[in-house]
Protein backbone atom coordinates (compact mmCIF):
# COMPACT_ATOMS: atom_id res chain seq x y z
CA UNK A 1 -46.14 -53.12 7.93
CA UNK A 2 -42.56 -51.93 7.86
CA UNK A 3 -41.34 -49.65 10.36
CA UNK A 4 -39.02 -47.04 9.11
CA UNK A 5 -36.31 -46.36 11.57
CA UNK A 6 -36.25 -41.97 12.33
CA UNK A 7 -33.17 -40.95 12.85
CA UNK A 8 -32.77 -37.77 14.46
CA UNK A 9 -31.68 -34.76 12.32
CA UNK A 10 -29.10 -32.18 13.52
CA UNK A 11 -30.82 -29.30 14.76
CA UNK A 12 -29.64 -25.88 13.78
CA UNK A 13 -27.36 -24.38 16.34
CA UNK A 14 -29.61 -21.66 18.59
CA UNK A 15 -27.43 -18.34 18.22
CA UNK A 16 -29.69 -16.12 20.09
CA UNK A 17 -27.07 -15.65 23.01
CA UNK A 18 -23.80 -14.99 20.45
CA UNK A 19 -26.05 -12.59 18.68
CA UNK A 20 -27.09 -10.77 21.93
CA UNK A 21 -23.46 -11.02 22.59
CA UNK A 22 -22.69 -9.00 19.52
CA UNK A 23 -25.15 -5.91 19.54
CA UNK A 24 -24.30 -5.32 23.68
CA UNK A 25 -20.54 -4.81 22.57
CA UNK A 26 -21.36 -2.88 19.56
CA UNK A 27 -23.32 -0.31 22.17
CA UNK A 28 -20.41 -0.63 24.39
CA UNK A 29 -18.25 0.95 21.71
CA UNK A 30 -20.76 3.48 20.89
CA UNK A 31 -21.08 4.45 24.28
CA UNK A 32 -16.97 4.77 24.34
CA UNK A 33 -15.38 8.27 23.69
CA UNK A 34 -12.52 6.84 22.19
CA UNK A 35 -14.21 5.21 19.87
CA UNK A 36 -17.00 7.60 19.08
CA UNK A 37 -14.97 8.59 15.73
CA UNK A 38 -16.59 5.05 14.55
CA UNK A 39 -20.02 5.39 15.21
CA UNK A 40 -20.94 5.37 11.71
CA UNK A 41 -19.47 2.62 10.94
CA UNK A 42 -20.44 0.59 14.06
CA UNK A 43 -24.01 0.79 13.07
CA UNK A 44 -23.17 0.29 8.80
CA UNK A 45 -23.73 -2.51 6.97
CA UNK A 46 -25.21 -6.26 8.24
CA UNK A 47 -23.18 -7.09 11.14
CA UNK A 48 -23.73 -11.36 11.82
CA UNK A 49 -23.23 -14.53 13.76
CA UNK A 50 -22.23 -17.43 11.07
CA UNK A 51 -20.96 -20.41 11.72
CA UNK A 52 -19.31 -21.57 8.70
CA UNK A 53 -17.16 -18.46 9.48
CA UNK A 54 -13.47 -19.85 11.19
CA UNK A 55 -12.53 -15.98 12.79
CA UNK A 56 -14.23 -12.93 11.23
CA UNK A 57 -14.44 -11.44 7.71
CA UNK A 58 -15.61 -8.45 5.58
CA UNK A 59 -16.63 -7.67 1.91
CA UNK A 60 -16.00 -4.01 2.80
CA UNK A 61 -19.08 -3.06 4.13
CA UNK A 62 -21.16 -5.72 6.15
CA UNK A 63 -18.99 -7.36 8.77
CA UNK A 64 -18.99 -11.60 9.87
CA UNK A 65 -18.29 -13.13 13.32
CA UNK A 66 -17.35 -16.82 13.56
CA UNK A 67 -19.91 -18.31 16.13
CA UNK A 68 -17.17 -20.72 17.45
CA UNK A 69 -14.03 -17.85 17.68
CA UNK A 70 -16.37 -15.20 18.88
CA UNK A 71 -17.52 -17.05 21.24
CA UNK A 72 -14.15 -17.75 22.64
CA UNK A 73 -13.60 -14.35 23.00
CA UNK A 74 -13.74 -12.30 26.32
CA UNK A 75 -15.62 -8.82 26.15
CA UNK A 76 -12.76 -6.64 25.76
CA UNK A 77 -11.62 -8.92 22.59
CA UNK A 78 -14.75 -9.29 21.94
CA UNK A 79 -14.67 -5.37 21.09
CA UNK A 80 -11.27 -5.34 19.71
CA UNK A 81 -12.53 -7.97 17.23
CA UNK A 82 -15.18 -6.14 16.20
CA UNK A 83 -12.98 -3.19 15.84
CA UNK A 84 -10.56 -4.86 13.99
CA UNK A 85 -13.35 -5.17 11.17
CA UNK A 86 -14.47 -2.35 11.15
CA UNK A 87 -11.05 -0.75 10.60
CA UNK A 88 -10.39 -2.86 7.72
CA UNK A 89 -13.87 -0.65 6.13
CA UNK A 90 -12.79 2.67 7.92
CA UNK A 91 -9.07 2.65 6.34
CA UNK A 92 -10.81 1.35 2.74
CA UNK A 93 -8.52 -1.83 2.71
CA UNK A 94 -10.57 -3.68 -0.02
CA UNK A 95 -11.48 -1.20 -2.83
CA UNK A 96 -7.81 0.12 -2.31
CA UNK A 97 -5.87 -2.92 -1.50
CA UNK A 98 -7.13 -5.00 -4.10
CA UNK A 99 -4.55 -5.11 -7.02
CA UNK A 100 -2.17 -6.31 -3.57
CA UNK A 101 -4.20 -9.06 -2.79
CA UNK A 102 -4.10 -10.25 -6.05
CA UNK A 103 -0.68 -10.17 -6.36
CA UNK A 104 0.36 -12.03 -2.68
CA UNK A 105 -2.68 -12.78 -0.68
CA UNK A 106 -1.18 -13.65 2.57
CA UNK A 107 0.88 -10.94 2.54
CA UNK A 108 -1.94 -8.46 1.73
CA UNK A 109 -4.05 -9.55 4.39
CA UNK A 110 -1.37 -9.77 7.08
CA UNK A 111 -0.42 -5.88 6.29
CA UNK A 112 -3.73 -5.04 6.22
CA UNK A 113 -3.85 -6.61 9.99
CA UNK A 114 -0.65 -5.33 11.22
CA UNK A 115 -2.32 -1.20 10.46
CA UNK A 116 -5.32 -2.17 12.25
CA UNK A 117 -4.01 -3.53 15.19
CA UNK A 118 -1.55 -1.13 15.72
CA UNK A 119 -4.29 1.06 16.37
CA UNK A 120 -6.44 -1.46 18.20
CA UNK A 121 -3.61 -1.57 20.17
CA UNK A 122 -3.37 2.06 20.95
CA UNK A 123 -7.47 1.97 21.92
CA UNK A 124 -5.98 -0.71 24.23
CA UNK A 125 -3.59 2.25 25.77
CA UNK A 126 -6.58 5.18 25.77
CA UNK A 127 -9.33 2.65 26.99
CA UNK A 128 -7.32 1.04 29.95
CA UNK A 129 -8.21 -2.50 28.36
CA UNK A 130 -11.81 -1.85 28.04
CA UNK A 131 -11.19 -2.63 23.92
CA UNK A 132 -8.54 -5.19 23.77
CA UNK A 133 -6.72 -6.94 20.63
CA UNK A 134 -7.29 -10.78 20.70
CA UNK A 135 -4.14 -12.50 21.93
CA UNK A 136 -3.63 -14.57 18.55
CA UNK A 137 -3.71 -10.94 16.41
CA UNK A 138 -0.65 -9.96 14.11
CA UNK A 139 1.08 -7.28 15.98
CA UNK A 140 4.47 -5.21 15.48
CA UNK A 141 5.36 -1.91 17.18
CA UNK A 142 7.64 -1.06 14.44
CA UNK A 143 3.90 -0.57 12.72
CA UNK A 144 2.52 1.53 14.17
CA UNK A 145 1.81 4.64 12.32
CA UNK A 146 2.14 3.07 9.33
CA UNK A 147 -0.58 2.28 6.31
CA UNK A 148 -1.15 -0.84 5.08
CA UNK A 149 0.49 -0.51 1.67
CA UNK A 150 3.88 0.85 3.12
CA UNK A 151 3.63 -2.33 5.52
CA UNK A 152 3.39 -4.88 2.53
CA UNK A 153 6.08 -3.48 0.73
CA UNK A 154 7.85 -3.98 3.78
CA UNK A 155 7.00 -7.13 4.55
CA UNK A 156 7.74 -8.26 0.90
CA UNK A 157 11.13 -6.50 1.46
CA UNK A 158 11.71 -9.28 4.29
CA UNK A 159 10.24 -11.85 2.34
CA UNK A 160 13.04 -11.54 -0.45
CA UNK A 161 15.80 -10.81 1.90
CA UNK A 162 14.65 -14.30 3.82
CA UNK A 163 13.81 -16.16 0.79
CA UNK A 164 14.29 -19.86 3.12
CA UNK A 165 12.32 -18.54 5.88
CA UNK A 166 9.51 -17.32 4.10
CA UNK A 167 7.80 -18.99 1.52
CA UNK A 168 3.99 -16.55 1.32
CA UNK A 169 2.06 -17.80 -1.38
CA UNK A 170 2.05 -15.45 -4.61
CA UNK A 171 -0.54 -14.70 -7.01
CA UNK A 172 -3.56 -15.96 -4.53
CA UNK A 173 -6.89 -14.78 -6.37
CA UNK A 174 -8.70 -13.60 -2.61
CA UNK A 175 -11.69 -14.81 -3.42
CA UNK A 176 -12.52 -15.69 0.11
CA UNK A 177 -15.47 -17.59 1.10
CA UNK A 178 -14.69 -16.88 5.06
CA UNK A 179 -13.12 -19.91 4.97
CA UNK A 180 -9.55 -19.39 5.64
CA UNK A 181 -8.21 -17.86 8.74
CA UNK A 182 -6.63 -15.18 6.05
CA UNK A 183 -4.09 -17.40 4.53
CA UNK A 184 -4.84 -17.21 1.03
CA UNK A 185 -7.72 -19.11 0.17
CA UNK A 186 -7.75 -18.02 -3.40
CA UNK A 187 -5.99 -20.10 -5.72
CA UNK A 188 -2.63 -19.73 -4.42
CA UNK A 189 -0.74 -20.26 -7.69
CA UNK A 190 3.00 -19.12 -8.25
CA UNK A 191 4.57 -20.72 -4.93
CA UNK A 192 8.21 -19.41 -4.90
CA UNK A 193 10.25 -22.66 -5.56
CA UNK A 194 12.80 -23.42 -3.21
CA UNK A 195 15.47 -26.58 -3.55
CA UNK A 196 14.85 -29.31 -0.81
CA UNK A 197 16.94 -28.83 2.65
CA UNK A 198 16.84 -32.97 2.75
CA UNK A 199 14.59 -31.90 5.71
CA UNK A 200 10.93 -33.82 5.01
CA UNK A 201 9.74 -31.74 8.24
CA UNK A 202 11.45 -28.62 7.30
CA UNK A 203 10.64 -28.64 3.89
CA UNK A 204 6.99 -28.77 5.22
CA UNK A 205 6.99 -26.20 7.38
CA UNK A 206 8.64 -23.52 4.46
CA UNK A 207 6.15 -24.81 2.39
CA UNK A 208 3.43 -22.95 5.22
CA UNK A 209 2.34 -19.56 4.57
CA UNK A 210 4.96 -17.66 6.22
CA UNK A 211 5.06 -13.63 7.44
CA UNK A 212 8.15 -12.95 8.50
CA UNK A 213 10.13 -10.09 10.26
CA UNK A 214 13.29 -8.32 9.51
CA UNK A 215 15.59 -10.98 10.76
CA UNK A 216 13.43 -13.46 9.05
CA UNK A 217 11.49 -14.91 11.90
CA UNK A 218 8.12 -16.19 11.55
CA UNK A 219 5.32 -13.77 13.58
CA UNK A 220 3.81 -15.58 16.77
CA UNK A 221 0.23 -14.19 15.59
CA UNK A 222 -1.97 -14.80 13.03
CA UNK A 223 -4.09 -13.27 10.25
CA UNK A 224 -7.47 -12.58 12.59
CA UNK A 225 -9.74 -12.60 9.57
CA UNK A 226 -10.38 -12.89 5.36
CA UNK A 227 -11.81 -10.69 2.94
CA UNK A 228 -14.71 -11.29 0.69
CA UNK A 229 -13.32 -10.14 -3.19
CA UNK A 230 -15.66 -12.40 -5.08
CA UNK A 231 -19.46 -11.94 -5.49
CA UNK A 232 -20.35 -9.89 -1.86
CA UNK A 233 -18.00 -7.71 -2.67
CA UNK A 234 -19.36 -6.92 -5.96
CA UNK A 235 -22.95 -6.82 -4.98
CA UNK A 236 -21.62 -4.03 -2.08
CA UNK A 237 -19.94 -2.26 -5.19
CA UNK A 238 -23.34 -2.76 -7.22
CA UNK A 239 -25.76 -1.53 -4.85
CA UNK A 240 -22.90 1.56 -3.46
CA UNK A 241 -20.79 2.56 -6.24
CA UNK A 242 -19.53 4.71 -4.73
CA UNK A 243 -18.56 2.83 -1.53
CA UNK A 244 -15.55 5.13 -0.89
CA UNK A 245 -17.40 8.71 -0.88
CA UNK A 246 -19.95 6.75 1.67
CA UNK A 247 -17.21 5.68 3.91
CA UNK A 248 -15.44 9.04 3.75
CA UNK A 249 -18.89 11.01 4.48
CA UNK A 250 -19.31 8.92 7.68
CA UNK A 251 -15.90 9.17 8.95
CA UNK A 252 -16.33 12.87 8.55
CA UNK A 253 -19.28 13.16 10.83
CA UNK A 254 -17.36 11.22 13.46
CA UNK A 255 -14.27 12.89 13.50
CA UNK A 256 -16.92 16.48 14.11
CA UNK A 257 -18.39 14.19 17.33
CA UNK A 258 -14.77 13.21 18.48
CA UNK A 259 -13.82 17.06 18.00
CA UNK A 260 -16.85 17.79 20.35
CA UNK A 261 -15.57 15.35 22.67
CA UNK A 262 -11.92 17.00 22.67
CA UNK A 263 -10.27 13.72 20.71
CA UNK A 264 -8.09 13.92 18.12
CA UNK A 265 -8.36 11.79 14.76
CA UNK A 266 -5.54 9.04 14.31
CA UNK A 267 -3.35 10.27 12.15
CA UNK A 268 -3.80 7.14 9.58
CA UNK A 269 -7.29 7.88 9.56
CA UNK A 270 -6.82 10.90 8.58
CA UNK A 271 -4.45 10.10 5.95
CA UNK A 272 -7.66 7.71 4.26
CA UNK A 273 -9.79 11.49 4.05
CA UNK A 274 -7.09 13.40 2.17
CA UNK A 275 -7.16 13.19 -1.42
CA UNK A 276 -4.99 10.95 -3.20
CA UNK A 277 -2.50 11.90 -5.23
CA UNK A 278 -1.20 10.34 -8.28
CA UNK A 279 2.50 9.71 -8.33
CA UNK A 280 2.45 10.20 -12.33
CA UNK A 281 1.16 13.37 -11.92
CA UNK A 282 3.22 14.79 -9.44
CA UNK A 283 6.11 13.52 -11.68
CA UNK A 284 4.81 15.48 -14.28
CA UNK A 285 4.04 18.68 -12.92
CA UNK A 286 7.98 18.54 -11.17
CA UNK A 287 9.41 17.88 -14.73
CA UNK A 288 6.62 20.69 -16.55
CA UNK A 289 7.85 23.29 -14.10
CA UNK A 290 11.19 22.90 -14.52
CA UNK A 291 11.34 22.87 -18.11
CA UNK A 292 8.58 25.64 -19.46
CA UNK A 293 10.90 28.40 -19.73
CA UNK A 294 11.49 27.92 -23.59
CA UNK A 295 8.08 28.16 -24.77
CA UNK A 296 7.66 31.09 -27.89
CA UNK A 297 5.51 31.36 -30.81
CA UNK A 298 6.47 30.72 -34.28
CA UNK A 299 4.51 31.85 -37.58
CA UNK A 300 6.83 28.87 -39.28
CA UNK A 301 4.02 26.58 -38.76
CA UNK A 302 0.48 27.52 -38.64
CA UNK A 303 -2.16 25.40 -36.36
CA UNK A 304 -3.56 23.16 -38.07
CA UNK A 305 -6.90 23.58 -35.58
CA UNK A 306 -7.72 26.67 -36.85
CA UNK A 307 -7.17 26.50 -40.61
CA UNK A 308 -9.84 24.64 -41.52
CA UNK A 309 -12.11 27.85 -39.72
CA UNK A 310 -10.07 30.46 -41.86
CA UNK A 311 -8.03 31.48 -39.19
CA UNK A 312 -4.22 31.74 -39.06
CA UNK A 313 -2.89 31.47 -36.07
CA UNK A 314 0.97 30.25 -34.99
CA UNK A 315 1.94 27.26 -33.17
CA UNK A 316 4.27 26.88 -29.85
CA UNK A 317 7.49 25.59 -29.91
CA UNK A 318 9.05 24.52 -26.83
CA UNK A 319 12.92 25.52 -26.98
CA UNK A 320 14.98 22.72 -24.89
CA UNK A 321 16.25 23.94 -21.02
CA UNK A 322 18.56 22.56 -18.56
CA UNK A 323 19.70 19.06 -17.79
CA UNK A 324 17.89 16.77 -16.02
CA UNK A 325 19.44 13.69 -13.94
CA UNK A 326 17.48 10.60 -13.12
CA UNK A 327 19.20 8.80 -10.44
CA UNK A 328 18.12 5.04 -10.19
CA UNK A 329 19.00 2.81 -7.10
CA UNK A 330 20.23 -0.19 -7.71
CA UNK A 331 20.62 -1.63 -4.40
CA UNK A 332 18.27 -4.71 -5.20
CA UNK A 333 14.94 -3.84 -3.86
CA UNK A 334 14.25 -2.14 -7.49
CA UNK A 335 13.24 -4.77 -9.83
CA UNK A 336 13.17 -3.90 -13.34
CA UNK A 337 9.27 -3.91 -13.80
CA UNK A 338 9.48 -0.82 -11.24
CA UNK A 339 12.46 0.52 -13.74
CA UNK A 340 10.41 0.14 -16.58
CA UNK A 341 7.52 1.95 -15.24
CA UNK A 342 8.84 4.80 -14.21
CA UNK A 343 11.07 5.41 -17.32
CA UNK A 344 7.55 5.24 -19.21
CA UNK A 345 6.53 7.69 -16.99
CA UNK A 346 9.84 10.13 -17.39
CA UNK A 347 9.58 10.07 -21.20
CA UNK A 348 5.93 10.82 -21.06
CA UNK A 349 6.89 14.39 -19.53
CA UNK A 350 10.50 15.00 -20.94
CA UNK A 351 8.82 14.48 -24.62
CA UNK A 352 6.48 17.01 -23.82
CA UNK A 353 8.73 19.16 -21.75
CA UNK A 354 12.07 18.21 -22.91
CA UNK A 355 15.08 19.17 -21.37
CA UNK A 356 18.56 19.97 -23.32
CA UNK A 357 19.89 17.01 -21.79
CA UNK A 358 18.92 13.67 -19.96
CA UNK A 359 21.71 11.68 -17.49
CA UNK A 360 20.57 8.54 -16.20
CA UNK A 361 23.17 7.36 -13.18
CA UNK A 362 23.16 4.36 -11.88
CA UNK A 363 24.25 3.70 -7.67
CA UNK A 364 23.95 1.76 -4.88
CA UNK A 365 26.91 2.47 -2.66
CA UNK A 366 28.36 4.90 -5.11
CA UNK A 367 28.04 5.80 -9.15
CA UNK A 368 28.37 2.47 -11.44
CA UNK A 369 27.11 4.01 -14.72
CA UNK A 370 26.05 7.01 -16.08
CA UNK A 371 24.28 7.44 -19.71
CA UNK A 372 23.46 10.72 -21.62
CA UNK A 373 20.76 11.41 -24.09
CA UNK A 374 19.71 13.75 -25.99
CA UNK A 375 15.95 15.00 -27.09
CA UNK A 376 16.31 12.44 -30.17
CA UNK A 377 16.28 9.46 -28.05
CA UNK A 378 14.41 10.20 -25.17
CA UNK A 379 11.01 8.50 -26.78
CA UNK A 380 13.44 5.71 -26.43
CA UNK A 381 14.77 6.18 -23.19
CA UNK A 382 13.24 2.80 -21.24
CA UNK A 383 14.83 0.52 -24.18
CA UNK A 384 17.92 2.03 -23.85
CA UNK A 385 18.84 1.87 -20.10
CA UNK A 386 21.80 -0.45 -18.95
CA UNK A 387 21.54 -0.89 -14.93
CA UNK A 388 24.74 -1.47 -13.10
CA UNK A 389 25.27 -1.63 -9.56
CA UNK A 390 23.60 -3.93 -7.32
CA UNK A 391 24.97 -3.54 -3.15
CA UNK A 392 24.30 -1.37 -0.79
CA UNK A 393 22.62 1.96 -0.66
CA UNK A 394 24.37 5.66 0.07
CA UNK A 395 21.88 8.26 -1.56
CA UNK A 396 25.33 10.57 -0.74
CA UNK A 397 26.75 9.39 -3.63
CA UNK A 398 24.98 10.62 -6.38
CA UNK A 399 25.72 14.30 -5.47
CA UNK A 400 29.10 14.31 -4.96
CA UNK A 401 29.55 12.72 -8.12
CA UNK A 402 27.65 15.30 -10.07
CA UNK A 403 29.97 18.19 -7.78
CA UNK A 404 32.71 16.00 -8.45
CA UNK A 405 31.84 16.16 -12.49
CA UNK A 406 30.83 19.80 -12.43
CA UNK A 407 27.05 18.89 -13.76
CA UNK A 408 25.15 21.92 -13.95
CA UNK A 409 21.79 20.33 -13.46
CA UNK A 410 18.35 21.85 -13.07
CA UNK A 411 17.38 18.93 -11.46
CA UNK A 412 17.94 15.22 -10.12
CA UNK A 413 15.11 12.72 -9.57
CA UNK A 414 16.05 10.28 -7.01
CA UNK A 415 14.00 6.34 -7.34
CA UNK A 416 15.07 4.57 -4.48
CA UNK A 417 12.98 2.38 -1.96
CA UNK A 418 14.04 4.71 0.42
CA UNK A 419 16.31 2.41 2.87
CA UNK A 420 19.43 4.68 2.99
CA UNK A 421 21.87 6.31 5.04
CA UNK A 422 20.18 8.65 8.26
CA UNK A 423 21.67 11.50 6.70
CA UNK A 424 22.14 12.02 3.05
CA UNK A 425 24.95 14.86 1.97
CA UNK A 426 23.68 17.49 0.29
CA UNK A 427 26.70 19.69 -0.78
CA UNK A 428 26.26 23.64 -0.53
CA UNK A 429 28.20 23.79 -3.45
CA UNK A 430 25.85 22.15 -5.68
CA UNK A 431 21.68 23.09 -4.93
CA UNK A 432 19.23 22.35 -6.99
CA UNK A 433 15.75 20.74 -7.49
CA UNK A 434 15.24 17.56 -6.43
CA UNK A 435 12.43 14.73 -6.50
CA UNK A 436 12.35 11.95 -4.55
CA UNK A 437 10.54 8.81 -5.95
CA UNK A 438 9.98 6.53 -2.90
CA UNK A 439 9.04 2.99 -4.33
CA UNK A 440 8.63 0.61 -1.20
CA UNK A 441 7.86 0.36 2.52
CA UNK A 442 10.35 2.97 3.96
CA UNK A 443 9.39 5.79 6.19
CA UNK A 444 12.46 7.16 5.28
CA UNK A 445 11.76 11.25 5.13
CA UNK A 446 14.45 13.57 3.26
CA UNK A 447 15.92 16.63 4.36
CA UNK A 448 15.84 18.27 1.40
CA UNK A 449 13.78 18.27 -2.00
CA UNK A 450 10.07 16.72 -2.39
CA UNK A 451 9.18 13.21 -1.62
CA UNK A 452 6.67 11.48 -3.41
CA UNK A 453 5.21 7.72 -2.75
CA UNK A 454 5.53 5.36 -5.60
CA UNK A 455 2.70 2.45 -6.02
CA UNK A 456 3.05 0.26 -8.75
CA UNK A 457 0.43 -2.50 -8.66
């Protein structure tokens, strides 16, 4: 008789004491004023030990803990850990962030960790380090207050300013199996291409993911986690479609708790509950109530509606008012797709509003170009434009060139991405309406006139 050899077959790790570890920090937080606001949360979704998991993840509702990393982790990291997923669900980073991650994965996820731990960061402050961040987290001060899509656009902003020292992979799909310590584990396709230093070693390290500051210096931290965008996420969206009402709903009922308990609501929390508004629209309605002065009936032309019921009834004409400038920055940080979308836009409300006049003028530092149309080209407006410019950025510019070249304007529409001078001139000799379309990361906010945030994903 032959005598098989047994070996002996790896036995499944015992997780019992990671798992324990896990619900007594969760009731920690719940027990924690500061952090009462999240109760909701907390408790939502599955909430699991996993150990094919490197750090954490989330598919936007159920949360994942790396057995190895979370077991690294002292209590008060511990809770910031667990915090810092449950922020990523609380600010709606997923459903709202998506079209981002497409587009740059690593730089997606690393804004989407630089708004959480800022406030992690301040629980750190409230708590007296009973909740702290993990020491290998993504943090800036300059963040703080900030949400995640401002940060990205900011970050990109240093990315193309610092093309050698950062090299972030475009176009990475996100589908994210919890693999990746949030370094683009989608497909990571478009790579900017960069000539060789000579440098075998440097080359390698620009070909690394790379988030970089300002002054183009790579961040110490790194990416704590990875997002499910693949089939979890889906089946989340599938059995809650409507994920976002849910989230909003529970946030709700713990801001009433934390208003019981005297705390006040973070401000970016806050900013996640108030309706969003679209951009378009508010470029609409600025351009429809400037220009609805004109409108009269005319029996000329019947409408067409309410012949056919054997009624005659007349049409409205809309007679053409004011002149309208469109200002466009061409400092750089504008790219052409941004141009282009915005124009579309425009001509969508000056066609059905139109003004007498359109000027388009083109600055950075001051006026480089300046084109006029009139209501017979304005459905061609976007095909049309010729930028010029292209240095720095002094917002000043564009009105003392219209005071300068008496235009008698109802109103100018600023696009800029909002890095300009502290103080922008606003001569008392020349007042009018004005818009501000803020495409970018900036915080900048204007003196005068209405600011509105421009997303174009």
């Amino acid at each position: 008789m032959q005598i098989m050899p047994i070996f002996n077959q790896p036995q499944p790790r015992d997780l019992s004491a990671l798992k324990t570890k896990l619900k007594r920090l969760t009731i920690s937080l719940l027990r924690t004023p500061q952090t009462a606001l999240y109760a909701g949360v907390l408790v939502m979704g599955r909430n699991e030990i996993q150990e094919d998991i490197p750090t954490a993840c989330t598919d936007g509702f159920n949360c994942y803990y790396g057995a190895d990393y979370f077991e690294k982790q002292s209590d008060s990291d511990g809770r910031g850990l667990i915090m810092h997923e449950k922020l990523h669900i609380v600010l709606i980073h997923l459903p709202r962030m998506k079209k981002l991650f497409e587009k740059n994965h690593t730089l997606a996820n690393a804004a989407a960790d630089f708004a959480v731990n800022a406030l992690i960061k301040k629980l750190e402050k409230d708590t007296n380090g009973f909740i702290t961040l993990p020491k290998d987290g993504l943090y800036d001060e300059k963040y703080e207050g900030w949400n995640a899509v401002d940060i990205y656009y900011d970050l990109e902003r240093n990315q193309k300013n610092n093309p050698r020292r950062g090299r972030c992979q475009g176009q990475g799909q996100g589908q994210g199996q919890g693999q990746g310590q949030g370094q683009g584990q989608g497909q990571g396709q478009g790579q900017s291409e960069q000539p060789s230093s000579g440098d075998k070693k440097a080359d390698q390290a620009d070909q690394d993911d790379r988030v970089i500051d300002k002054n183009g210096n790579k961040y110490e931290g790194k990416v704590l986690d990875d997002h499910k965008f693949g089939k979890e996420m889906q089946d989340v969206m599938d059995k809650i479609p409507n994920i976002e009402e849910h989230i909003d709903g529970v946030i709700r009922q713990g801001g009433m708790l934390a208003g019981v308990l005297g705390l006040d609501m973070p401000r970016e929390i806050t900013e996640v509950l108030d309706p969003v508004v679209r951009w378009e629209d508010e470029l609409f309605n600025f351009v429809d109530s400037l220009f609805t002065r004109g409108d009269e009936y005319t029996w000329r032309r019947y409408d067409r509606r309410l012949i056919a019921n054997d009624i005659v009834f007349p049409t409205i004409y809309t007679e053409t008012v004011g002149t309208l400038i469109f200002a466009i920055d061409t400092s750089g940080s504008i790219d052409q797709n941004a141009i282009n979308y915005v124009s579309a836009e425009l001509v969508s409300a000056i066609t059905a509003r139109p003004p007498s006049k359109v000027i388009v003028l083109w600055w950075d530092t001051a006026v480089h170009g300046r084109q006029d149309f009139t209501p017979d080209q304005y459905a061609n407006i976007a095909e049309l434009l010729k930028p010029q410019g292209g240095g720095g950025t002094r917002a000043s510019c564009v009105f003392e060139y219209v005071v300068k070249e008496a235009i008698d304007a109802e109103a100018v529409i600023m696009m800029t991405d909002g890095y300009l001078e502290s103080k922008v001139k606003h001569p008392d000799a020349y007042r009018c309406e004005t818009l501000w379309l803020i495409h970018g990361g900036s915080r900048w906010e204007p003196e005068f006139g209405r600011k509105v945030k421009v997303t174009i994903e």
